[in-house]
Structures are given as structure tokens and as C-alpha cells.
Protein backbone atom coordinates (compact mmCIF):
# COMPACT_ATOMS: atom_id res chain seq x y z
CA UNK A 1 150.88 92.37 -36.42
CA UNK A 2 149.11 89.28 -36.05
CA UNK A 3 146.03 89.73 -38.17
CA UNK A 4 148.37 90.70 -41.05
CA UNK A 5 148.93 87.48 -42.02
CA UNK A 6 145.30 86.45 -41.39
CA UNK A 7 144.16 89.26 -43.89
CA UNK A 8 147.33 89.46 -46.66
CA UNK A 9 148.01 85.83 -47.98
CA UNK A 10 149.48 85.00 -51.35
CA UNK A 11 146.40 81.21 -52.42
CA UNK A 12 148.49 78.35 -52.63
CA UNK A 13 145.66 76.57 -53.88
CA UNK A 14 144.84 75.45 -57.75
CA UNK A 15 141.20 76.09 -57.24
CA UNK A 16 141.51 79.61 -55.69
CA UNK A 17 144.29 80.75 -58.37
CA UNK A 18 141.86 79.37 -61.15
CA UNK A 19 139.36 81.72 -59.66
CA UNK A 20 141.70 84.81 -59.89
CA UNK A 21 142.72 84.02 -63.25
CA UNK A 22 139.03 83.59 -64.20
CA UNK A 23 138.40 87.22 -62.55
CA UNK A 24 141.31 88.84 -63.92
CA UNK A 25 140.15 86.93 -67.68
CA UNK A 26 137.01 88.32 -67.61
CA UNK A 27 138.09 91.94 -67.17
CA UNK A 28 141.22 91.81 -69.54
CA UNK A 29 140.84 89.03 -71.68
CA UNK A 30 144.14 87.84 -71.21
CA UNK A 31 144.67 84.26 -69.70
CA UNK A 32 146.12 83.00 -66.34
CA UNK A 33 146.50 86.62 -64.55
CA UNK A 34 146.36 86.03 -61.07
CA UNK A 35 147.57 89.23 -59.60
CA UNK A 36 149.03 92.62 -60.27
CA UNK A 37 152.01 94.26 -58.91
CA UNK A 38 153.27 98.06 -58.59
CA UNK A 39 154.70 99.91 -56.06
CA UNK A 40 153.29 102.84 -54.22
CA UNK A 41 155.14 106.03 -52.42
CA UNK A 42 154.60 106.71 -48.81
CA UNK A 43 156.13 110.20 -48.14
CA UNK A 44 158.16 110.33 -45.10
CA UNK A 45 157.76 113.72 -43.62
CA UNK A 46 160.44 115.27 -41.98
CA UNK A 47 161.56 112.17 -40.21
CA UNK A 48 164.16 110.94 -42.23
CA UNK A 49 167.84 111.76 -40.45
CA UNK A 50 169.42 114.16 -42.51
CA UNK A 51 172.39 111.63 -43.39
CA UNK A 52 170.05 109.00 -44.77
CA UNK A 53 167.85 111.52 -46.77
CA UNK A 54 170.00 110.43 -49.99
CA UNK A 55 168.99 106.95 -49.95
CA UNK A 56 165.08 107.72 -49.49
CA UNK A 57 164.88 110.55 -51.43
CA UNK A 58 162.84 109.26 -54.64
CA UNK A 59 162.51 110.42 -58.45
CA UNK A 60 159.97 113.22 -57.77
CA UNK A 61 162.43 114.84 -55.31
CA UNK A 62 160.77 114.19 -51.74
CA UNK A 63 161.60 111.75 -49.43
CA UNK A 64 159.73 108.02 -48.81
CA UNK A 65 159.47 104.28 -48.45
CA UNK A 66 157.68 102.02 -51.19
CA UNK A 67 154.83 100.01 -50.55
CA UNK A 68 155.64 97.28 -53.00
CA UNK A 69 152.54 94.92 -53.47
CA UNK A 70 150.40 92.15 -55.55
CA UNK A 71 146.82 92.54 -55.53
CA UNK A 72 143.50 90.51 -56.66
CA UNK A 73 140.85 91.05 -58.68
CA UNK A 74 139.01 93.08 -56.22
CA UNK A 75 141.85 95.35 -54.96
CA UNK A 76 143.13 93.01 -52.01
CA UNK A 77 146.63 93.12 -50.62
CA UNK A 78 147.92 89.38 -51.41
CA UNK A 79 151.61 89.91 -51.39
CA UNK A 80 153.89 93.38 -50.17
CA UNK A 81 157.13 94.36 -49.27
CA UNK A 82 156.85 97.28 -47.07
CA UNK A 83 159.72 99.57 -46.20
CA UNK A 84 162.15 99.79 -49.27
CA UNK A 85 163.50 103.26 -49.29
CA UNK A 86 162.31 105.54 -52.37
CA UNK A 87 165.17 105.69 -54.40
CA UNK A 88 164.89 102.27 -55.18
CA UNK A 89 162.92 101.27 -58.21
CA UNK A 90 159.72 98.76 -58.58
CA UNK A 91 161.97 96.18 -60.25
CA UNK A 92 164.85 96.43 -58.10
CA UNK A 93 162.48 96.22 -55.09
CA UNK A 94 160.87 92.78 -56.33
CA UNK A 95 163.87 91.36 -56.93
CA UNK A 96 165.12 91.55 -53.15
CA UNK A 97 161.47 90.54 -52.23
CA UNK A 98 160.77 86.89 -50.60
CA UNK A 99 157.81 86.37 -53.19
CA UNK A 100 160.42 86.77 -56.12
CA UNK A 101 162.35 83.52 -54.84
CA UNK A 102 158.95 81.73 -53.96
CA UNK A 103 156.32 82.73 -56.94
CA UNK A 104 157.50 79.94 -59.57
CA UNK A 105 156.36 77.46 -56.25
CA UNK A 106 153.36 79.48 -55.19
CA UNK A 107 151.82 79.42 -58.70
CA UNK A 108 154.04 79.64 -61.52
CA UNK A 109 154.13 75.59 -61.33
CA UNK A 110 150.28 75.92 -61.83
CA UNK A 111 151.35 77.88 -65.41
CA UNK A 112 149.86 81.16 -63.77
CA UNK A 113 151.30 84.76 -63.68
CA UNK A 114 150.70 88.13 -62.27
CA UNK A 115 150.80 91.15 -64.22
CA UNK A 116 153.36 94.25 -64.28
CA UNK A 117 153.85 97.44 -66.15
CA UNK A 118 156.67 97.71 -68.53
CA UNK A 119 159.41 98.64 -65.92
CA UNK A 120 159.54 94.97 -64.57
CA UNK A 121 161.30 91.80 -66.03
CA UNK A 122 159.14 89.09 -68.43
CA UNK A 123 159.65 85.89 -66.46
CA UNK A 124 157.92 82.82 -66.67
CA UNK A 125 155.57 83.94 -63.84
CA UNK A 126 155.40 87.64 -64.78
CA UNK A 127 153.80 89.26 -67.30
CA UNK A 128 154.55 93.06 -68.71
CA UNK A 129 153.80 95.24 -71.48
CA UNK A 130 155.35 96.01 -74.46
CA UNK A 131 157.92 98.21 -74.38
CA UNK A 132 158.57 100.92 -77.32
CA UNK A 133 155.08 101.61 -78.43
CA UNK A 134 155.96 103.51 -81.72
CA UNK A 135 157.33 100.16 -82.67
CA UNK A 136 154.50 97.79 -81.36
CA UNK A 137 152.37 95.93 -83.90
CA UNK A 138 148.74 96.81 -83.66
CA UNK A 139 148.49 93.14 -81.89
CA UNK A 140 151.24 94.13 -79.39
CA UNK A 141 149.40 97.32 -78.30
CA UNK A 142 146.04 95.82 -77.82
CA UNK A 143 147.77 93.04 -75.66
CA UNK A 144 149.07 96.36 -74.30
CA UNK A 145 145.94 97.84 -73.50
CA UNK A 146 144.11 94.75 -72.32
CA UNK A 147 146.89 94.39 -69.89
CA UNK A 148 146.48 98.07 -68.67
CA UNK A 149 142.53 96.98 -67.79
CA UNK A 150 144.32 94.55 -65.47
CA UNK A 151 146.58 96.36 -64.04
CA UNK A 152 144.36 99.40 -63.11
CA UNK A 153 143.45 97.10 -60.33
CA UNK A 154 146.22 97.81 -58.33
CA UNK A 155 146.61 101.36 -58.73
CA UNK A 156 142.83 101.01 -57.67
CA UNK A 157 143.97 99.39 -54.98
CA UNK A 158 147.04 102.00 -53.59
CA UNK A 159 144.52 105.20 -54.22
CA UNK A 160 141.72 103.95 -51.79
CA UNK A 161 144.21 102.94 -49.17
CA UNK A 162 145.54 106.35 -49.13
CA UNK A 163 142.09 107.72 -49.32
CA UNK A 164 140.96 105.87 -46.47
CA UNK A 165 143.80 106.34 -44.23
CA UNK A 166 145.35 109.93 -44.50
CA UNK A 167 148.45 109.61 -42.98
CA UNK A 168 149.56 107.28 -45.96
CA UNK A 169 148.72 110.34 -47.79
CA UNK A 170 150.02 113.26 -46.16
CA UNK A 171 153.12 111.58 -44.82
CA UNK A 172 154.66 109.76 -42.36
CA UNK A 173 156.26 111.34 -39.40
CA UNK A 174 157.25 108.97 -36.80
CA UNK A 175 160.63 108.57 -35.59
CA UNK A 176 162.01 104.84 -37.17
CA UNK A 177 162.25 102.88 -40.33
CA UNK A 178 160.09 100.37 -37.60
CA UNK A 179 157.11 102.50 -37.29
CA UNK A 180 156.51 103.29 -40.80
CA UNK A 181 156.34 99.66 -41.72
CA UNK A 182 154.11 98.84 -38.50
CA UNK A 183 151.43 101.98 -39.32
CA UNK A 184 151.85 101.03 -43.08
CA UNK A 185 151.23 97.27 -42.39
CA UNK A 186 148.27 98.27 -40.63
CA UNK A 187 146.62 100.53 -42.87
CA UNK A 188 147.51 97.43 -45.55
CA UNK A 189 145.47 94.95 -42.99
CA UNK A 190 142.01 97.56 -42.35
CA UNK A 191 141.83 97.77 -46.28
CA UNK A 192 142.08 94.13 -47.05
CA UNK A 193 139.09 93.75 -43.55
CA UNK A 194 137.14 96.86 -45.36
CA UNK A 195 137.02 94.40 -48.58
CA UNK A 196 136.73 90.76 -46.71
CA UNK A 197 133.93 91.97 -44.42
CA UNK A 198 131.75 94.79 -46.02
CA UNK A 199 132.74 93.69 -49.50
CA UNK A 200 134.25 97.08 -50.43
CA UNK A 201 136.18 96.13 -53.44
CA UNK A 202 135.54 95.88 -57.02
């Protein structure tokens, strides 16, 4: 889709990462955040051949592809890997992503990092939570919970896709691994116009 990559760019610039990180700062308190990243569920109804079902058959028992993304400050697509099937899991799925090989040269050389939830790796360019809260130092859980003001951005983000377009929602049911990552990659470029043009972000 040719406006895709119009509407869903990772900045490459200093100037317009210093402006996410300043964004990002000033709801979180935390330093340098440029993005967020999670993965999101689309259900795959009833179109999955019966002798694949095992590999897209996810944790919750129904079948579906992850929509695996980094988003901005306001809730913009900046970075996803559609089409993963949903047994796969959100670290796994970054790993095999092309903005895994690329972020240290996108803007980890700038000394900037996106934000992830405890299930992902702490690189250099990747910040996550701390992991075994009963343990965490009163410090380490209000890094914790700063972080979680961040990341809310991108769950944000996944729920008024869905919202706006219901077939995200209620499931896929066209015939190829192709389609679903076409329809998805669409849905992905009307939300990033709803924000650029009529400012419907946060």
C-alpha cells in the first residue's frame, strides 16, 4: 500500500527524536523514551486451514496474527510487523523484525530508546520493567510505574484501532495470510491519517 509508508515512518532525525523523548519525558518522567512497543491480537476467524491452526493458535486458545508495533507519544503507528502468527510471543516477534537489526542506527546512536513491558529483552535501545515485583526496591517499582504511564500509550493506541475499524475486532475472515496483512496494514494507515489530519490522538 503506497500511503503506508507515507503515514508509518520510524524519524531518523535528532531533532524529531528529541521531540518524542521530550513528549514521552513529560508524561513519564523518564528520559530519552522515544517510542513504545507491544503487540496486539487480530483474531483470525475461521480462515485458518485446519493444518496450520497449531501454529496460529495463541495463549488464550483462539486463533490469530500479531500486530507487532512502536508507537509515539500521541498513539501513531511508527514501526510494525504485521502478520506473525499468534503463537509466537512479543519478544520472539521483535527479534525476527527488520527494526530489531536497524534501531541501534535509527536512534540508539542518538542514546535514545523505546519502551517495553517486562516480557522483552533490556538492550541498549530498549527499555523494560522490572521484573519480580515482590523483590523490587521501592525505587525499582516507581521506575516501574512511571514506565507503565509510558507505555499505556500503545495499548491506547491498539484499542482505538480496533474500535474504529471492527473487523480488527471481530476477526478476520479472508482467505490468505496476504489479505490479513493488506486489510491490517490498512486499518494501521486510516488511524495514523485520523491522527495526522484531524489531530485525533493524545
Amino acid at each position: 500500500i503506497e500511503i503506508f509508508h507515507d503515514v508509518v515512518r520510524f524519524p531518523r532525525s535528532h531533532a524529531e527524536l528529541l521531540q518524542l523523548a521530550n513528549a514521552f519525558e513529560a508524561r513519564s518522567l523518564i528520559p530519552g523514551i522515544v517510542g513504545c512497543v507491544d503487540g496486539s491480537h487480530i483474531r483470525l476467524d475461521g480462515c485458518v486451514r485446519k493444518k496450520k491452526q497449531e501454529y496460529y493458535r495463541n495463549r488464550k486458545g483462539f486463533c490469530s496474527m500479531v500486530l507487532h508495533a512502536v508507537v509515539d507519544p500521541r498513539g501513531l503507528f511508527m514501526d510494525t510487523h504485521i502478520g506473525v502468527t499468534g503463537r509466537m510471543g512479543d519478544s520472539r516477534i521483535l527479534e525476527t523484525s527488520p527494526f530489531y537489526n536497524n534501531a541501534m542506527g535509527i536512534f540508539g546512536k542518538f542514546g535514545f530508546a523505546i519502551y517495553g513491558d517486562a516480557a522483552y529483552p533490556l538492550l541498549p535501545w530498549l527499555l523494560t520493567g522490572f521484573r519480580n515485583r515482590a523483590k523490587c526496591t521501592r525505587d525499582q517499582l516507581k521506575f516501574n510505574n512511571q514506565g507503565s504511564r509510558a507505555r499505556v500509550i500503545v495499548e491506547c493506541a491498539f484499542g482505538k484501532l480496533k474500535s474504529q475499524w471492527k473487523c480488527l475486532a471481530g476477526g478476520l475472515r479472508t482467505a490468505t495470510p496476504r489479505d490479513w496483512k493488506h486489510t491490517t496494514a490498512a486499518c494501521v494507515a486510516l488511524h495514523n491519517v485520523t491522527i495526522l489530519v484531524d489531530g485525533a490522538g493524545w
